[in-house]
PDB file of N, CA and C in Angstrom:
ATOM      1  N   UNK A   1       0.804  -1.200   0.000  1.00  0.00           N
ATOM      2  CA  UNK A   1       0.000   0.000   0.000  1.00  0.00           C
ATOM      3  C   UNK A   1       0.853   1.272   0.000  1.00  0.00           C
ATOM      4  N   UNK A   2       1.774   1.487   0.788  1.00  0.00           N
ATOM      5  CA  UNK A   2       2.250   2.739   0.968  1.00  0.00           C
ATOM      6  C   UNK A   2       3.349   2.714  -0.415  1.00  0.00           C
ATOM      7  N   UNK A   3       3.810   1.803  -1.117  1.00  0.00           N
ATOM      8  CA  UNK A   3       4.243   2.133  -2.770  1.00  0.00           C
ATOM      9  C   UNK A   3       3.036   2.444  -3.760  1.00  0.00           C
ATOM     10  N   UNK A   4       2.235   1.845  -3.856  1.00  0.00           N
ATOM     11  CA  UNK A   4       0.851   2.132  -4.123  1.00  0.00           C
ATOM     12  C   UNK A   4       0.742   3.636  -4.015  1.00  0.00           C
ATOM     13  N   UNK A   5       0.913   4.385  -2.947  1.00  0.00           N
ATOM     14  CA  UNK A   5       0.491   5.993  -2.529  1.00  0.00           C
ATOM     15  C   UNK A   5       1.473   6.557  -3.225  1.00  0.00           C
ATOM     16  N   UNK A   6       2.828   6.523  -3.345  1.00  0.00           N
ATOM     17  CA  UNK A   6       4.077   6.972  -3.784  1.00  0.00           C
ATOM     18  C   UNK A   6       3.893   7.062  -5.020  1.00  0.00           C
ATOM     19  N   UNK A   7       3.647   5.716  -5.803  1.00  0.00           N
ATOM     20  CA  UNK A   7       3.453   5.942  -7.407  1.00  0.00           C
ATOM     21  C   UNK A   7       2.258   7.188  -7.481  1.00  0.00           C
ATOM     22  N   UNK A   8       1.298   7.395  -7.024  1.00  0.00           N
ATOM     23  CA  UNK A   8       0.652   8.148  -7.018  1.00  0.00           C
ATOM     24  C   UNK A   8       1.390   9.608  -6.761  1.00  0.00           C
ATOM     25  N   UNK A   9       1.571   9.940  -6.269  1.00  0.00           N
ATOM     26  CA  UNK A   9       2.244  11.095  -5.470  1.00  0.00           C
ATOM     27  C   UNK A   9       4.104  11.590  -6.733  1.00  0.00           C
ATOM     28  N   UNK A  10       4.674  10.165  -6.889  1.00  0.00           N
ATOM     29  CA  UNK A  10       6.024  10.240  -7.765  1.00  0.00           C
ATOM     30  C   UNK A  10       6.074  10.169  -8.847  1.00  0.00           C
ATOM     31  N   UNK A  11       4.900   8.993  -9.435  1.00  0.00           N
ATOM     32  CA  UNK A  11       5.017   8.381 -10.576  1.00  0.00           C
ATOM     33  C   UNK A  11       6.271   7.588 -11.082  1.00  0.00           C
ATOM     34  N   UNK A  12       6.017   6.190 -10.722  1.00  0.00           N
ATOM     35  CA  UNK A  12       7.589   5.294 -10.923  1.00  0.00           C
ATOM     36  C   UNK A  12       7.541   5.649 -11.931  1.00  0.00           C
ATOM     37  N   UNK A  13       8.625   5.708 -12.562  1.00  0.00           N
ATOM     38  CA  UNK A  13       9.616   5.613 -14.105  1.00  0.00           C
ATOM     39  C   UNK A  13      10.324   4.630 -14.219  1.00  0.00           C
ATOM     40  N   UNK A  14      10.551   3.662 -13.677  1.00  0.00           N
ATOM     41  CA  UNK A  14      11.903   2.569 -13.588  1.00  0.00           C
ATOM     42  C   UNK A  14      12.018   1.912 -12.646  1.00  0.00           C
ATOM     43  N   UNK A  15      12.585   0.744 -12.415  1.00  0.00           N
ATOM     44  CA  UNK A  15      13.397   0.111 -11.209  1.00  0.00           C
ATOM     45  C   UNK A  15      14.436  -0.801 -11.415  1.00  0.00           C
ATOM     46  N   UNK A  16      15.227  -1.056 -10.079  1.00  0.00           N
ATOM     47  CA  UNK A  16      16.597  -1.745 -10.980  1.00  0.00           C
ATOM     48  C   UNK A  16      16.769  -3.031  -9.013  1.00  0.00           C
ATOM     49  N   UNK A  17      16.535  -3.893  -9.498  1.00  0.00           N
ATOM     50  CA  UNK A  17      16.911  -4.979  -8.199  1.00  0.00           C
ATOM     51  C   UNK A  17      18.617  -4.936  -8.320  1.00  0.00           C
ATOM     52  N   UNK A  18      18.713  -3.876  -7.304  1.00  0.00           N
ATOM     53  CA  UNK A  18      20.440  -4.042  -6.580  1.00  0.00           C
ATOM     54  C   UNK A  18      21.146  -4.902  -6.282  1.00  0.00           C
ATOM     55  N   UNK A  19      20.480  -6.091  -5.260  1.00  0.00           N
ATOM     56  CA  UNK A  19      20.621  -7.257  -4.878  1.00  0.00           C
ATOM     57  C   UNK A  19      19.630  -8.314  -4.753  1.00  0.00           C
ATOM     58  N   UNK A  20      19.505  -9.733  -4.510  1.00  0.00           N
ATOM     59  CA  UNK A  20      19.160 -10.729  -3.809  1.00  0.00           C
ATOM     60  C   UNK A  20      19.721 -11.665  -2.970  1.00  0.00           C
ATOM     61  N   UNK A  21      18.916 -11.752  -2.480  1.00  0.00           N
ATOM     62  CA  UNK A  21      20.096 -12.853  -1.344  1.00  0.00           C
ATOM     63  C   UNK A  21      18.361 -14.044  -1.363  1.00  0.00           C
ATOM     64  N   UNK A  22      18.397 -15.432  -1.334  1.00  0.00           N
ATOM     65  CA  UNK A  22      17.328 -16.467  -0.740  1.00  0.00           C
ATOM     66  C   UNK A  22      17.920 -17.517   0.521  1.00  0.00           C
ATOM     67  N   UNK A  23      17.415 -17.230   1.449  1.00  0.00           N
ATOM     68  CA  UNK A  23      17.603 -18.199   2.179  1.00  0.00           C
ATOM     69  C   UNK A  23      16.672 -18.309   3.418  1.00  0.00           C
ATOM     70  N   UNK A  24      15.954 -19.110   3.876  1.00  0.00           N
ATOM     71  CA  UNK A  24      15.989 -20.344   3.057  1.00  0.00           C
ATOM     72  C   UNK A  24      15.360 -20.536   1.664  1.00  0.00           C
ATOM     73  N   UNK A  25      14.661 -21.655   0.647  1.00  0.00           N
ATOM     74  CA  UNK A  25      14.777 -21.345  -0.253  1.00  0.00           C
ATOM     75  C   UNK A  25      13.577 -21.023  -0.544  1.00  0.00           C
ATOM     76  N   UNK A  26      12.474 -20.650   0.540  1.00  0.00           N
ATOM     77  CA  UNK A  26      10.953 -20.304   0.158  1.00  0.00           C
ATOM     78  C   UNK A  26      10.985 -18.882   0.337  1.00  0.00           C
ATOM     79  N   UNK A  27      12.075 -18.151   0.836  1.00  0.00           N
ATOM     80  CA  UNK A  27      12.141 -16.696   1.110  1.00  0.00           C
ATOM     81  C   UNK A  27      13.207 -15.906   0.201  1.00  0.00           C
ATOM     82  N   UNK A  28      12.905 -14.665  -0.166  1.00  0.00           N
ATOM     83  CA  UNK A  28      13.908 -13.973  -1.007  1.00  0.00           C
ATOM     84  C   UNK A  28      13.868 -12.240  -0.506  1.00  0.00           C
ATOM     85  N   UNK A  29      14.831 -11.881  -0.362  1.00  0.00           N
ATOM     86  CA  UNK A  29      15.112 -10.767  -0.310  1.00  0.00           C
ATOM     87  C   UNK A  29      15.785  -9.754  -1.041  1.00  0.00           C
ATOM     88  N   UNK A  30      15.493  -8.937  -1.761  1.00  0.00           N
ATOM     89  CA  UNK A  30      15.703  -7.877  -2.551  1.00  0.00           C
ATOM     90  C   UNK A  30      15.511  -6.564  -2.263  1.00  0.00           C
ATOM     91  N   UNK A  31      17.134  -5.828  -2.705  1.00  0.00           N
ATOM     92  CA  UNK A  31      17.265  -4.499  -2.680  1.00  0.00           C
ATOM     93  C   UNK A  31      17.146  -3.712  -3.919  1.00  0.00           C
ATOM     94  N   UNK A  32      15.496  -2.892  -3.920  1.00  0.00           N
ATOM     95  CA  UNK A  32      15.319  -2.653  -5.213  1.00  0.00           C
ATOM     96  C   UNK A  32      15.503  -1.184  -4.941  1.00  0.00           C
ATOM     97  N   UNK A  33      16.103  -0.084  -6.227  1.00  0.00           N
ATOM     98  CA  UNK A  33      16.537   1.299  -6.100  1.00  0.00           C
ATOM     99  C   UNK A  33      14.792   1.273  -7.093  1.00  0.00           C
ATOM    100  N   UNK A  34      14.301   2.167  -7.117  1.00  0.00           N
ATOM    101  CA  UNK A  34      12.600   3.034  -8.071  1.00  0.00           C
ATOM    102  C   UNK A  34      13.014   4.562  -8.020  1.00  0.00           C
ATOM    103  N   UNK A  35      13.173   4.419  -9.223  1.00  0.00           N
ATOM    104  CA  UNK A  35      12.863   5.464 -10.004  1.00  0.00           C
ATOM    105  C   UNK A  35      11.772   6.670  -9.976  1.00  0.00           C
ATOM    106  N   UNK A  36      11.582   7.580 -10.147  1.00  0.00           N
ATOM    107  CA  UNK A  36      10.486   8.527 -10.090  1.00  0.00           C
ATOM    108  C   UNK A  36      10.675   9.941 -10.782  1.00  0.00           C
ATOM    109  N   UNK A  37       9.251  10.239 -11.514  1.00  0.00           N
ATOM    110  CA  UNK A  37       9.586  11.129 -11.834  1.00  0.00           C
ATOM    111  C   UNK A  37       9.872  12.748 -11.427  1.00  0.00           C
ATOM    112  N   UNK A  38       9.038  12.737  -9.937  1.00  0.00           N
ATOM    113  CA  UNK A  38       8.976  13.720  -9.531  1.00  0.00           C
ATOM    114  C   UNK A  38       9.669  13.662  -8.218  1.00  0.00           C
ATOM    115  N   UNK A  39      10.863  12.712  -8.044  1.00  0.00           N
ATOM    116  CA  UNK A  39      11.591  12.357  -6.084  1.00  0.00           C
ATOM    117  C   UNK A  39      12.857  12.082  -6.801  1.00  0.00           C
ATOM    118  N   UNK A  40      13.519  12.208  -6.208  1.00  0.00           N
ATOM    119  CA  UNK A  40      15.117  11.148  -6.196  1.00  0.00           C
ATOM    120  C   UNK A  40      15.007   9.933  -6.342  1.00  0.00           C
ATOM    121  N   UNK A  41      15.726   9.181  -6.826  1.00  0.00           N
ATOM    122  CA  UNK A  41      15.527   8.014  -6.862  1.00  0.00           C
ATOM    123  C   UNK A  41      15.612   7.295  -5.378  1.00  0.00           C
ATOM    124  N   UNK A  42      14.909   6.190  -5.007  1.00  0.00           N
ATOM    125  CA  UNK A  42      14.610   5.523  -3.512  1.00  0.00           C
ATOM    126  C   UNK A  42      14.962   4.459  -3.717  1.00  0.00           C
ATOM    127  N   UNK A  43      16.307   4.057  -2.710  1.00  0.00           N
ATOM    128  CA  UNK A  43      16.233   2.603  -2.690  1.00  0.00           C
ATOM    129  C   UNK A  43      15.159   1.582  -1.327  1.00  0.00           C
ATOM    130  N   UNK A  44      14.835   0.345  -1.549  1.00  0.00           N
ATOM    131  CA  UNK A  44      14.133   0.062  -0.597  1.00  0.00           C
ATOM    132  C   UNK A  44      14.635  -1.410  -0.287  1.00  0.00           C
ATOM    133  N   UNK A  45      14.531  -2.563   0.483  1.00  0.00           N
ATOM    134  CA  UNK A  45      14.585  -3.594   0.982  1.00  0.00           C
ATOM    135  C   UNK A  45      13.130  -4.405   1.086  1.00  0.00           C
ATOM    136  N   UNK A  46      12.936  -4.978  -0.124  1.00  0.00           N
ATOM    137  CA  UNK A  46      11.708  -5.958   0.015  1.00  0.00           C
ATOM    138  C   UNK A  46      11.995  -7.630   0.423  1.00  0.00           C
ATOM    139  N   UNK A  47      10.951  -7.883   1.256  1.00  0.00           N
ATOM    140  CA  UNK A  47      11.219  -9.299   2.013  1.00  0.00           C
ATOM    141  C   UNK A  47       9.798 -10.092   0.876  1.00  0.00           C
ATOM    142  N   UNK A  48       9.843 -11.147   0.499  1.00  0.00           N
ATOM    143  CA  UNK A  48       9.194 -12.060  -0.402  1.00  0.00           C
ATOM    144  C   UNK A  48       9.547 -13.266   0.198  1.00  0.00           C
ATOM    145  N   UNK A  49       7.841 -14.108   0.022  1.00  0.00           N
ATOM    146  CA  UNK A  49       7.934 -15.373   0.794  1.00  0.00           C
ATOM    147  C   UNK A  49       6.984 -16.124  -0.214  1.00  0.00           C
ATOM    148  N   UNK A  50       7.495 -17.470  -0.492  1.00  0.00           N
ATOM    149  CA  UNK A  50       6.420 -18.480  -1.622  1.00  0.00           C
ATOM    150  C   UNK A  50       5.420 -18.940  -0.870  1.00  0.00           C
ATOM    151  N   UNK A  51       4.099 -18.857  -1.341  1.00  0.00           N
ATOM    152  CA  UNK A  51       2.960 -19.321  -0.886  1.00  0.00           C
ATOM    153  C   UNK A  51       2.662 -20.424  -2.111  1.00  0.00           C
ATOM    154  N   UNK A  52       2.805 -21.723  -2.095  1.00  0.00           N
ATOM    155  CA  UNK A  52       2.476 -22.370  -3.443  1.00  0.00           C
ATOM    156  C   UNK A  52       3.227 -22.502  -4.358  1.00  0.00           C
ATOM    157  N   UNK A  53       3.098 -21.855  -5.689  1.00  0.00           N
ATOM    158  CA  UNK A  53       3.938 -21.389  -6.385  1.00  0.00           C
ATOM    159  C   UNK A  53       3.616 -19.875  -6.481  1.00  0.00           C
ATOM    160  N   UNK A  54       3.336 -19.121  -5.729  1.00  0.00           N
ATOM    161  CA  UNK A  54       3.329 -17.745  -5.967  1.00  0.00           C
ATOM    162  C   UNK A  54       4.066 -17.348  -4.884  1.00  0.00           C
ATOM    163  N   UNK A  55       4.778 -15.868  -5.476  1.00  0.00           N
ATOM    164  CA  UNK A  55       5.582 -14.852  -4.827  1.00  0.00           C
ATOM    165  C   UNK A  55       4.654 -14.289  -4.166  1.00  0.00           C
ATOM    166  N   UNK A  56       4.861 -13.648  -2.887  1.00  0.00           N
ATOM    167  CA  UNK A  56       4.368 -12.777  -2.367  1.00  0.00           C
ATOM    168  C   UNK A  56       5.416 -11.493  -1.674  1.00  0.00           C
ATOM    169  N   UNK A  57       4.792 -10.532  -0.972  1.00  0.00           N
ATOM    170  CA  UNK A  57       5.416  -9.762  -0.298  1.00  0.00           C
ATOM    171  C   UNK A  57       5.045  -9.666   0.840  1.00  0.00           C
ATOM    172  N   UNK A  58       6.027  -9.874   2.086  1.00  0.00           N
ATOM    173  CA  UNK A  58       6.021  -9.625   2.817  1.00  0.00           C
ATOM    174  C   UNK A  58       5.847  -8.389   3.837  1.00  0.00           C
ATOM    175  N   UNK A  59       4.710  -7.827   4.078  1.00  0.00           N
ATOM    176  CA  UNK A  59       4.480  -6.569   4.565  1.00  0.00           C
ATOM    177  C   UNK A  59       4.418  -6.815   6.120  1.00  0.00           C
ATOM    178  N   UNK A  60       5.884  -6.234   7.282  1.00  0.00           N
ATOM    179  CA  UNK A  60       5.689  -6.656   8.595  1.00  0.00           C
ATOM    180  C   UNK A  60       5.325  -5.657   9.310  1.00  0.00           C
ATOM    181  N   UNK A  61       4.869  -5.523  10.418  1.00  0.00           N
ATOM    182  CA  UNK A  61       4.990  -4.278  11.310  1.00  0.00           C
ATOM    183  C   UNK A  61       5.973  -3.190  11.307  1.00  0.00           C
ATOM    184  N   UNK A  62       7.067  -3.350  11.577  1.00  0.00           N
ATOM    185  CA  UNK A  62       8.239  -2.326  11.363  1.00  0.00           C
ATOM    186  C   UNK A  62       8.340  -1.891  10.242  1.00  0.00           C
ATOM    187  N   UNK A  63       7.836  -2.633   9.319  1.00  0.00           N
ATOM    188  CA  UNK A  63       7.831  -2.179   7.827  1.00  0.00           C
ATOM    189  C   UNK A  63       6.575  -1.087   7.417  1.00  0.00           C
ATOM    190  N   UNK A  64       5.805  -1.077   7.945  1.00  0.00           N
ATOM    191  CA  UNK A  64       4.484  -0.105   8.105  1.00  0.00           C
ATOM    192  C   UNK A  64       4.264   0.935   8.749  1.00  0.00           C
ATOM    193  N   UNK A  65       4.890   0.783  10.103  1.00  0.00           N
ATOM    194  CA  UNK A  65       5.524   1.949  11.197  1.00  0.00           C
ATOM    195  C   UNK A  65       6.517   3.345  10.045  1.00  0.00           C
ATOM    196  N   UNK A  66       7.480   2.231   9.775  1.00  0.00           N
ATOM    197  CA  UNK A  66       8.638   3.095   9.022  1.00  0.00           C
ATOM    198  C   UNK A  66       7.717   4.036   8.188  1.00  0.00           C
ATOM    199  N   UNK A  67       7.054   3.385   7.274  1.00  0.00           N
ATOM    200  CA  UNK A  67       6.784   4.102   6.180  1.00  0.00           C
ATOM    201  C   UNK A  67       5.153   5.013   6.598  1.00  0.00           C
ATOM    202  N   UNK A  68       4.569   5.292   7.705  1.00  0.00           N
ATOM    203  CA  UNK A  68       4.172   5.980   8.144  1.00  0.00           C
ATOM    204  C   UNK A  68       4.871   7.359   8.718  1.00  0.00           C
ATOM    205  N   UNK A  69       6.017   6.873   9.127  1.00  0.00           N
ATOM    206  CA  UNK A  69       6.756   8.437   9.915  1.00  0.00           C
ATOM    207  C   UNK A  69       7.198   9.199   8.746  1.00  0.00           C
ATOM    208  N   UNK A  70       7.402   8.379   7.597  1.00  0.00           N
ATOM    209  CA  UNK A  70       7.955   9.574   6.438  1.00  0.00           C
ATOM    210  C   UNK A  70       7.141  10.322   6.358  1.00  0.00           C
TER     211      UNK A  70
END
């Protein structure tokens, strides 16, 4: 949700996955930099977990807190 508000507010233009790291092998973590047209570019730290065969995202508490105080 709160990237959801941003594209609204920035308008992504781009993104570029910095890193991954998986471990164990149902979890993945990625450092993605987004683009925008109207901000600096933002890097962020997304946590992803397999449900099935689908990706998901992991949205935790501290992760919701954070992006409220901005």
């Amino acid at each position: 949700m709160p990237m959801m508000a941003e594209n609204q507010s920035h308008t992504y233009t781009g993104y570029q996955i910095l890193s991954q790291r998986s471990s164990p092998p149902d979890t993945a973590i990625m450092e993605v930099e987004t683009d925008m047209a109207s901000a600096p570019p933002k890097t962020d730290t997304l946590n992803f977990q397999r449900f099935g065969h689908d990706w998901r995202i992991v949205i935790d508490e501290t992760t919701v807190r954070n992006e409220l105080k901005r």
